[in-house]
N, C-alpha and C. Protein backbone atom coordinates (compact mmCIF):
# COMPACT_ATOMS: atom_id res chain seq x y z
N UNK A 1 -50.99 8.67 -17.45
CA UNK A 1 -50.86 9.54 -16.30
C UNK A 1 -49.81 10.62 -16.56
N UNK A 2 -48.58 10.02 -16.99
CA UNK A 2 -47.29 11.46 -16.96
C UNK A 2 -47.95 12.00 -18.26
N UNK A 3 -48.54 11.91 -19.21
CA UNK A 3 -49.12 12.74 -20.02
C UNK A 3 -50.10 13.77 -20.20
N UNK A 4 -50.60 13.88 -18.60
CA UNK A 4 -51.28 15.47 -17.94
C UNK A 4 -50.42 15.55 -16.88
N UNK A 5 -49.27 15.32 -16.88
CA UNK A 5 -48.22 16.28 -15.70
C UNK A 5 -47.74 17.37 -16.67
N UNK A 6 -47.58 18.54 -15.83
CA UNK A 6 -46.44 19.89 -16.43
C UNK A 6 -45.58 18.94 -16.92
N UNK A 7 -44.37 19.13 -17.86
CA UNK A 7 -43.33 18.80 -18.34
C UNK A 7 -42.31 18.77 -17.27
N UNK A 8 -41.97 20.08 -16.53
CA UNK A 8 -40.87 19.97 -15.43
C UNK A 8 -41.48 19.01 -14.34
N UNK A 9 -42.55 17.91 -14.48
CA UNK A 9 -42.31 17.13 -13.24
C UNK A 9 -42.22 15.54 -13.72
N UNK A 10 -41.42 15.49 -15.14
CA UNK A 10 -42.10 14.00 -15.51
C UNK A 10 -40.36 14.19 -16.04
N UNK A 11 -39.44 13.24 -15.61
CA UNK A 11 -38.52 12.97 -15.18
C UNK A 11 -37.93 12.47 -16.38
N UNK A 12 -36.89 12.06 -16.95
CA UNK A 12 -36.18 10.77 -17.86
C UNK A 12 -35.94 9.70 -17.41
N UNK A 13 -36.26 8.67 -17.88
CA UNK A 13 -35.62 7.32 -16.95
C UNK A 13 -34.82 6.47 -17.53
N UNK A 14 -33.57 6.17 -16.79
CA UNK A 14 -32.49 5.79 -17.77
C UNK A 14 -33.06 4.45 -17.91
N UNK A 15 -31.72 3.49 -19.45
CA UNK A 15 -32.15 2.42 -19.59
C UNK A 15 -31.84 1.95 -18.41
N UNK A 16 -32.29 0.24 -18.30
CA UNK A 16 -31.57 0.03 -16.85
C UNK A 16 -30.05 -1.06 -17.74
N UNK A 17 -28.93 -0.68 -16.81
CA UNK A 17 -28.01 -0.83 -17.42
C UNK A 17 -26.40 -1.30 -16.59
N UNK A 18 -25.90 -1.41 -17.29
CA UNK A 18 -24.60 -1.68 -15.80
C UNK A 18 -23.10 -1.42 -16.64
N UNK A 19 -22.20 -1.20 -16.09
CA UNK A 19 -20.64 -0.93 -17.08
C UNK A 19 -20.29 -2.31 -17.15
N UNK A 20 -20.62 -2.87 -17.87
CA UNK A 20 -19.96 -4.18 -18.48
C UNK A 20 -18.66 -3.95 -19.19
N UNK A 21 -18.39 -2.56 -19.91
CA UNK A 21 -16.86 -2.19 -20.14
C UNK A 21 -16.00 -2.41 -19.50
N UNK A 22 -15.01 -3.49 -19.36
CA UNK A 22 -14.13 -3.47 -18.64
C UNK A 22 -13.53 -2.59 -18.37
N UNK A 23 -12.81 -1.69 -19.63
CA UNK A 23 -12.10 -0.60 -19.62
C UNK A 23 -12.72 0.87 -18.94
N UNK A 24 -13.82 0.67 -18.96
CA UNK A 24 -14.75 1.84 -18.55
C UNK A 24 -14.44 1.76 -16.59
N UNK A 25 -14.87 0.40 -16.33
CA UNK A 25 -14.84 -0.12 -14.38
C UNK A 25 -13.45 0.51 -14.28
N UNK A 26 -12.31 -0.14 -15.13
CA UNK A 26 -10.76 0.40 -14.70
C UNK A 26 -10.63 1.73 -15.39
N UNK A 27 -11.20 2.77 -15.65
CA UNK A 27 -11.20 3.87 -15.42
C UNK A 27 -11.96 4.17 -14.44
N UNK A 28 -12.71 4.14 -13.57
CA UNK A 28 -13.46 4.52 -12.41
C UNK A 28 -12.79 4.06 -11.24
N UNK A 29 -12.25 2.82 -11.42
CA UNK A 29 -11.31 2.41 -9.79
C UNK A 29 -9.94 3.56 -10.12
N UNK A 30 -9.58 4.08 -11.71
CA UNK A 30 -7.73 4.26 -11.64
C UNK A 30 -7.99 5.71 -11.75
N UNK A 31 -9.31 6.31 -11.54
CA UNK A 31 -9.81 8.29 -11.44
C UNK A 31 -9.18 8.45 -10.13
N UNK A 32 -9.80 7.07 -8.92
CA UNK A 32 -9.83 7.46 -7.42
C UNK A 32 -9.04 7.29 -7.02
N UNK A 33 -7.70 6.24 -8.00
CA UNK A 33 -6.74 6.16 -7.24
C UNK A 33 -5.56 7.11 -7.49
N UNK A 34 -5.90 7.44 -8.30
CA UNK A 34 -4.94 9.02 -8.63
C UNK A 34 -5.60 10.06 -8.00
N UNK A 35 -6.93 10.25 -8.24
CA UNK A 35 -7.19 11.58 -7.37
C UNK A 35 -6.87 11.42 -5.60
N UNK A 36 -6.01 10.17 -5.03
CA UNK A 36 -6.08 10.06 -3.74
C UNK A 36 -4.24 10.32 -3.68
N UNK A 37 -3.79 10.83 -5.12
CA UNK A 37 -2.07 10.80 -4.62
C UNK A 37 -1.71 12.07 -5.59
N UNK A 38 -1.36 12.90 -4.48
CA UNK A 38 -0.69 14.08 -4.76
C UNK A 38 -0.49 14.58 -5.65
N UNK A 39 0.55 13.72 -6.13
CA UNK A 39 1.33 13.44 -7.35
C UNK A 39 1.33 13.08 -8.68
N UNK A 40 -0.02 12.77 -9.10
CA UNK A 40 -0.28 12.66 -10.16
C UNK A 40 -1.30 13.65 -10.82
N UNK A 41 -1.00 15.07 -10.67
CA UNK A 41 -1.94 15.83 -11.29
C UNK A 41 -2.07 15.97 -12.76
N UNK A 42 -1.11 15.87 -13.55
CA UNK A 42 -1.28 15.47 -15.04
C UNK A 42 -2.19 14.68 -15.01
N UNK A 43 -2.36 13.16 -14.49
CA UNK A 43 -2.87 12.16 -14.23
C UNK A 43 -4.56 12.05 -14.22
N UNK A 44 -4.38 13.54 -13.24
CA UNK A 44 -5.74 13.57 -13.15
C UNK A 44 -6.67 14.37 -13.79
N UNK A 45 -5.74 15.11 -14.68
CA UNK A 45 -6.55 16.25 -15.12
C UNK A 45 -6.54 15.58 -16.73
N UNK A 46 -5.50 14.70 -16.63
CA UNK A 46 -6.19 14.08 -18.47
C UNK A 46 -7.50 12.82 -17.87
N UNK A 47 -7.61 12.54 -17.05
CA UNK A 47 -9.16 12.15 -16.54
C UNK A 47 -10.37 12.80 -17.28
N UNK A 48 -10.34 14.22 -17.99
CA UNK A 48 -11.42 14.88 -18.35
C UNK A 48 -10.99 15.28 -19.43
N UNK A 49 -12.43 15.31 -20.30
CA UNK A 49 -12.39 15.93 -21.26
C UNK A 49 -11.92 17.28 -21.84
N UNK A 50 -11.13 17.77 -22.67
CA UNK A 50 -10.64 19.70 -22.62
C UNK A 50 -11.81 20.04 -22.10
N UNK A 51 -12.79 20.30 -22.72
CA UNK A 51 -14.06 21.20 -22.01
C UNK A 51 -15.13 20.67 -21.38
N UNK A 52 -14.33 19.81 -19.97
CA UNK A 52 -14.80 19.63 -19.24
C UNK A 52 -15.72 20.52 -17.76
N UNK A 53 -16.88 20.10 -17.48
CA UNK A 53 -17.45 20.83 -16.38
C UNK A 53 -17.42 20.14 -15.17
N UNK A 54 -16.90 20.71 -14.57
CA UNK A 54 -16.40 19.70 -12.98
C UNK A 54 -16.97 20.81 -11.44
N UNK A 55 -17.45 20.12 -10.80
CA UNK A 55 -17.84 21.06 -9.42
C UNK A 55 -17.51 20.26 -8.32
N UNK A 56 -16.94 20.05 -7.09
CA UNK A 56 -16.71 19.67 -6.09
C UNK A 56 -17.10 20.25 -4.96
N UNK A 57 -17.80 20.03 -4.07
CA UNK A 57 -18.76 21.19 -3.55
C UNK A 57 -19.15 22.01 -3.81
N UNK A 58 -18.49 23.56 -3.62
CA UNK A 58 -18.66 25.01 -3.97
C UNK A 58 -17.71 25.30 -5.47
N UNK A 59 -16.38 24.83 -5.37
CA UNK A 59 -15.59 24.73 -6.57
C UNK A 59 -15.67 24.48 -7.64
N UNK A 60 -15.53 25.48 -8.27
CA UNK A 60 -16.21 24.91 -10.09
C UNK A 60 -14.38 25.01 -11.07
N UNK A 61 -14.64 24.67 -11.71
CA UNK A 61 -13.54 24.16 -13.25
C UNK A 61 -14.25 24.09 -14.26
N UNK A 62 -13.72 24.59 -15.34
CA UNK A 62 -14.09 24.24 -16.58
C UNK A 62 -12.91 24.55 -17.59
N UNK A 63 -13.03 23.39 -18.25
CA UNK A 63 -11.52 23.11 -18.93
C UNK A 63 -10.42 22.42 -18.28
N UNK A 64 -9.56 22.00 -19.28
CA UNK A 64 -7.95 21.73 -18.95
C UNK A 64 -7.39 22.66 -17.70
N UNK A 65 -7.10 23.86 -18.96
CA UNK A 65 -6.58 24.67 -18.00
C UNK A 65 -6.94 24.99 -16.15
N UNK A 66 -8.57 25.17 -16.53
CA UNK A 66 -9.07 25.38 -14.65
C UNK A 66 -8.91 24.16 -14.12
N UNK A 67 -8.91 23.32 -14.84
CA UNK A 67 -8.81 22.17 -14.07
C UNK A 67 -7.64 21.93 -13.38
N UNK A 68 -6.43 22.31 -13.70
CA UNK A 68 -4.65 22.46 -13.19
C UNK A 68 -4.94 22.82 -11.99
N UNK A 69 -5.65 24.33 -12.08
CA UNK A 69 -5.61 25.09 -10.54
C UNK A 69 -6.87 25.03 -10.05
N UNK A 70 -7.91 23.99 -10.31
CA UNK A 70 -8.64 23.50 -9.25
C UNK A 70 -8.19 22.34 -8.64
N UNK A 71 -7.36 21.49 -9.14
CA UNK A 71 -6.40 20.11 -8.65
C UNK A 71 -5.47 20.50 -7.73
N UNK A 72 -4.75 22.20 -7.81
CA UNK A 72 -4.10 22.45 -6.45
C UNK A 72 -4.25 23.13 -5.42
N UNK A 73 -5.73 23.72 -5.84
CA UNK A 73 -6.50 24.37 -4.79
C UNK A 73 -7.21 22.66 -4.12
N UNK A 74 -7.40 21.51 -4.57
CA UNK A 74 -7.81 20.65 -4.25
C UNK A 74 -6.64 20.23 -2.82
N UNK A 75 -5.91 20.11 -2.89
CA UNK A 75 -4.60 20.10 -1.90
C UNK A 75 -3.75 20.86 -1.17
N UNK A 76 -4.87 22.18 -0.87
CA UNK A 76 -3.85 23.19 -0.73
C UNK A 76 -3.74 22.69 0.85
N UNK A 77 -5.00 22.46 2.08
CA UNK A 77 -4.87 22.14 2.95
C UNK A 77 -4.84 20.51 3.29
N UNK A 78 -4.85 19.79 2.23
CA UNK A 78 -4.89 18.43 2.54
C UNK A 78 -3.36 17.86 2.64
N UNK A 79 -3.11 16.77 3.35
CA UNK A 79 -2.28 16.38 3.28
C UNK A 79 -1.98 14.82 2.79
N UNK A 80 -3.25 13.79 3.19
CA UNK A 80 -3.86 12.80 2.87
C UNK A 80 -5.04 12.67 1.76
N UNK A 81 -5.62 11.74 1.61
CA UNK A 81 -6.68 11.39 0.97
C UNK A 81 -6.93 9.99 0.63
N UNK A 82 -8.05 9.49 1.34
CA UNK A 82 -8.47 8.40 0.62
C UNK A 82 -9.90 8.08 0.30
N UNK A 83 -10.15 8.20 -0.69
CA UNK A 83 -12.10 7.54 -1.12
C UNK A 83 -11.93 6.35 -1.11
N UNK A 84 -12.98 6.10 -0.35
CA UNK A 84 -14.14 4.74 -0.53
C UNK A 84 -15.10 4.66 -1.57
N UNK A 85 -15.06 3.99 -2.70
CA UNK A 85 -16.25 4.18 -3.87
C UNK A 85 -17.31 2.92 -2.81
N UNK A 86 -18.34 3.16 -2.80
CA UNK A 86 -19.06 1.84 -2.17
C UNK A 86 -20.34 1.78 -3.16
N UNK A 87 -20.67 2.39 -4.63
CA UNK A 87 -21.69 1.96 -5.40
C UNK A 87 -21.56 2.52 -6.49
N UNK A 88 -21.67 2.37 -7.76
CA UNK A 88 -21.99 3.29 -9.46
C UNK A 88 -23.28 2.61 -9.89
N UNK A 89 -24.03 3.82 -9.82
CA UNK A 89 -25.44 3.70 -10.67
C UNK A 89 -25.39 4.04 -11.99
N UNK A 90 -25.25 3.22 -12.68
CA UNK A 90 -24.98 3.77 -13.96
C UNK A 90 -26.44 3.70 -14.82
N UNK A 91 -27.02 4.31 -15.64
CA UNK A 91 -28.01 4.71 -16.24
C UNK A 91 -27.44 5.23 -18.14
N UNK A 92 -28.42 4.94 -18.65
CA UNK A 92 -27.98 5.35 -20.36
C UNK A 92 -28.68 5.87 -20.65
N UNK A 93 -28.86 6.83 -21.33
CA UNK A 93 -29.56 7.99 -21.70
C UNK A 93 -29.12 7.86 -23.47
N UNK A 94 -30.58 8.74 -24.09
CA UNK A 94 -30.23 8.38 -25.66
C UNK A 94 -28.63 9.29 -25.97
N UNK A 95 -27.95 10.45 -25.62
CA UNK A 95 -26.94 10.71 -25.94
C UNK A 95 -25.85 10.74 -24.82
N UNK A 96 -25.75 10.21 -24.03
CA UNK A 96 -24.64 10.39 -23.19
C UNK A 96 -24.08 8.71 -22.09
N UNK A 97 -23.56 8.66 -21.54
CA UNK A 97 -23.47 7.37 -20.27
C UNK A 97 -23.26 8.20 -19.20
N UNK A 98 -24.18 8.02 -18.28
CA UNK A 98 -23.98 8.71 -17.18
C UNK A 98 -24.14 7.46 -16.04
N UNK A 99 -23.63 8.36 -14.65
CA UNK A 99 -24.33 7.68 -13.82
C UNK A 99 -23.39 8.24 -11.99
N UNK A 100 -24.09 8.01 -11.19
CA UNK A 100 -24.23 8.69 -9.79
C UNK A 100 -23.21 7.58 -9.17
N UNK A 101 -22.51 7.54 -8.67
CA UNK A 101 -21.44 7.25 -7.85
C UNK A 101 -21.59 7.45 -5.99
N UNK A 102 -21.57 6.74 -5.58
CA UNK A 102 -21.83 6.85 -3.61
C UNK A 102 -20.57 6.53 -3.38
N UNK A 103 -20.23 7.33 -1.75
CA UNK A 103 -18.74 6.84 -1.44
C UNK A 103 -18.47 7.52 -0.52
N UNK A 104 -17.32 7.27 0.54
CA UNK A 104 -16.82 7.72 1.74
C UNK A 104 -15.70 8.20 1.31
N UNK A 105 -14.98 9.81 1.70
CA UNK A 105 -13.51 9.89 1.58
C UNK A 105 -13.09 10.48 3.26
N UNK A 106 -11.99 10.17 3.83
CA UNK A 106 -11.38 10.66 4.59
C UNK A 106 -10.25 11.39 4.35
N UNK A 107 -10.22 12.11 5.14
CA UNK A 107 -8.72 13.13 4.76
C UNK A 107 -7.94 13.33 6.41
N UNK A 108 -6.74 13.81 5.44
CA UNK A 108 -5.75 14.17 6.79
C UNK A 108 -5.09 15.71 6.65
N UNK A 109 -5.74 16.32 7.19
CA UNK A 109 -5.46 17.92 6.76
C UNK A 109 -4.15 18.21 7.28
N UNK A 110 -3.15 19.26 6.44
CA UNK A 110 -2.06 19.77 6.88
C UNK A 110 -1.43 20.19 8.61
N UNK A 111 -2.74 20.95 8.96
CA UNK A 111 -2.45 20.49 10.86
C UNK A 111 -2.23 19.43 11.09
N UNK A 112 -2.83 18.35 10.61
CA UNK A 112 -3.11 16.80 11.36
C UNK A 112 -4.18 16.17 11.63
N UNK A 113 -5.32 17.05 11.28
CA UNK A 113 -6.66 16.55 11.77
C UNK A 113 -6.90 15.84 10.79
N UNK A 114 -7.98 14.92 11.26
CA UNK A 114 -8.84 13.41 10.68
C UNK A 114 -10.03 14.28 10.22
N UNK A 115 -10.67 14.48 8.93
CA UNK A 115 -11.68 14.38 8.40
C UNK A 115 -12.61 13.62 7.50
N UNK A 116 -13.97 12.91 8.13
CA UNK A 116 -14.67 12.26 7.07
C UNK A 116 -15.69 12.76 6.50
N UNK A 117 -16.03 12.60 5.54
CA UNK A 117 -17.20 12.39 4.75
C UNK A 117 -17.67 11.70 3.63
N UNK A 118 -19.18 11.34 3.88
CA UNK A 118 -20.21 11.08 2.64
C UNK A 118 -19.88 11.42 1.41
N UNK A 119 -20.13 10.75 0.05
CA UNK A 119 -19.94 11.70 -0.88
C UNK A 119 -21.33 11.44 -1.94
N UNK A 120 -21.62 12.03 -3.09
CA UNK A 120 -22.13 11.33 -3.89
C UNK A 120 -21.48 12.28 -5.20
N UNK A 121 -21.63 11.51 -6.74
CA UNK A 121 -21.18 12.44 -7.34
C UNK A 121 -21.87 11.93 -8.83
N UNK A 122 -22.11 13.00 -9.51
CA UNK A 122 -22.78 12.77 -10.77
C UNK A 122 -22.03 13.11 -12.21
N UNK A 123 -22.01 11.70 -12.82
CA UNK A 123 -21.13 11.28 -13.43
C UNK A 123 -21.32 11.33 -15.50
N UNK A 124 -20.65 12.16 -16.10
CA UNK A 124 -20.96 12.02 -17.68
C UNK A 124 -19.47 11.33 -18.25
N UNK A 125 -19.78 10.30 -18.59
CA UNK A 125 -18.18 9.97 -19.21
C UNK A 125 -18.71 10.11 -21.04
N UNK A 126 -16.88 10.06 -21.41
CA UNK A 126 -17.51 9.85 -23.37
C UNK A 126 -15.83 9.11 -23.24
N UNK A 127 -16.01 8.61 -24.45
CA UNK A 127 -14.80 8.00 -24.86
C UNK A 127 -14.01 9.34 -26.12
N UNK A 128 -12.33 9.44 -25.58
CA UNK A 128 -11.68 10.31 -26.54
C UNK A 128 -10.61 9.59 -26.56
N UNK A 129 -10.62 9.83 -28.43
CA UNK A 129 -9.42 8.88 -28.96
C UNK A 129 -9.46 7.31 -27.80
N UNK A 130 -10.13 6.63 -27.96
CA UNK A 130 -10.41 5.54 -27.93
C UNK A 130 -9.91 5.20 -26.17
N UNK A 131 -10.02 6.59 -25.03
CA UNK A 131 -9.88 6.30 -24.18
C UNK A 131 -10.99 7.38 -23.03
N UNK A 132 -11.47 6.71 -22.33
CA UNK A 132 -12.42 7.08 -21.20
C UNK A 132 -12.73 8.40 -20.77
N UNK A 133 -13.28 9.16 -20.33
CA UNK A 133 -12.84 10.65 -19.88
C UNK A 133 -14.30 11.02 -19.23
N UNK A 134 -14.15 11.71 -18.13
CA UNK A 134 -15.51 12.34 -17.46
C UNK A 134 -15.33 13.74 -18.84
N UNK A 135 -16.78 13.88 -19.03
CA UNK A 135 -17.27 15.41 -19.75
C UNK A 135 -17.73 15.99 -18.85
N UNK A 136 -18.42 15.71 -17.63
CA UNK A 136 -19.18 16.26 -16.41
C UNK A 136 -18.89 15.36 -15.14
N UNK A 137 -18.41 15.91 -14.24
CA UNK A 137 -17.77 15.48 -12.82
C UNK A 137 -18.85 16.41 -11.86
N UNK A 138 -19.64 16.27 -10.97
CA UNK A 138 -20.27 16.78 -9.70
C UNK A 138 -20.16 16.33 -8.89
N UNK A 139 -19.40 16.67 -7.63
CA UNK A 139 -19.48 16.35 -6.09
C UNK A 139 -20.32 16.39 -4.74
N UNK A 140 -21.29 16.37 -4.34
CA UNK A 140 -21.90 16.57 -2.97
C UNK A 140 -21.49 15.71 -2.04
N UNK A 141 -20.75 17.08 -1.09
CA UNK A 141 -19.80 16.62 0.17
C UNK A 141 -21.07 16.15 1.34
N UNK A 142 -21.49 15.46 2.41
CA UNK A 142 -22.25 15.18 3.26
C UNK A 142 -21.70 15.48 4.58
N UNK A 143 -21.41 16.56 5.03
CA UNK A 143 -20.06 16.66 6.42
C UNK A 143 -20.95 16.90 7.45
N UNK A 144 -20.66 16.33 9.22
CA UNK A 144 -21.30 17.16 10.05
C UNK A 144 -20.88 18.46 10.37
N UNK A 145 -20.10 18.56 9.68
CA UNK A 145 -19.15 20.53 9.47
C UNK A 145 -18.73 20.75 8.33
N UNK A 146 -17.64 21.12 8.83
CA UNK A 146 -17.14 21.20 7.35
C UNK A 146 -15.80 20.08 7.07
N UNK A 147 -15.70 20.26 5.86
CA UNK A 147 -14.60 18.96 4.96
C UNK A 147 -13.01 19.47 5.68
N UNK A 148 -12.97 21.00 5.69
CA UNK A 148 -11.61 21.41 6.10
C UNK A 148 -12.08 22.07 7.17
């Protein structure tokens, strides 16, 4: 059957697969718990690869460097932050480990206001120098408005 579909409608399908890496799970719980504290922007920006591609809603980065001043444009009106991870779909593909991430974050914006939302986010990790790193980070915010 997928062998008389057009090409753009016959999909890849990952292996089916799960992070049995230990080290891989405790890089995915210790991304969210730094990206939820201020204060660790070194922290978070060696999270990615140098030529890394990262988007968070509308916000794009690419590289180290954009990545600095997309981490403090990330906080310019926040004052809080906390994600909820509530699933990782992880999938293997012949050159990469990827996989889609579900999750709730709330925030506490610089006025004071309470904001929630949905998240989902699509995920490329590689291992550098024998430690973890997103190569590709994507965000889709789910808000009944907006995030700020």
């Amino acid at each position: 059957m997928a062998q008389d579909a057009p090409k753009n409608y016959v999909p890849l399908y990952a292996t089916q697969d799960e992070w049995q890496d230990k080290e891989l799970q405790q890089f995915a719980i210790d991304f969210y718990r730094i990206s939820d504290n201020p204060e660790e922007n070194q922290r978070w920006v060696d999270s990615f690869t140098e030529d890394a591609i990262v988007q968070i809603g509308a916000d794009k980065a690419r590289g180290s460097k954009d990545l600095v001043e997309f981490r403090s444009r990330m906080w310019k009106h926040i004052k809080e932050r906390k994600h909820t991870v509530l699933k990782v779909f992880p999938g293997r593909f012949s050159d990469s480990n990827e996989c889609m991430i579900l999750g709730d974050v709330s925030v506490t914006t610089t006025d004071g206001r309470l904001k929630e939302a949905a998240w989902s986010a699509h995920a490329v990790v590689r291992k550098v120098d024998g430690q973890w790193k997103f190569s590709q980070y994507r965000v889709w915010l789910q808000t009944d408005g907006h995030l700020l």
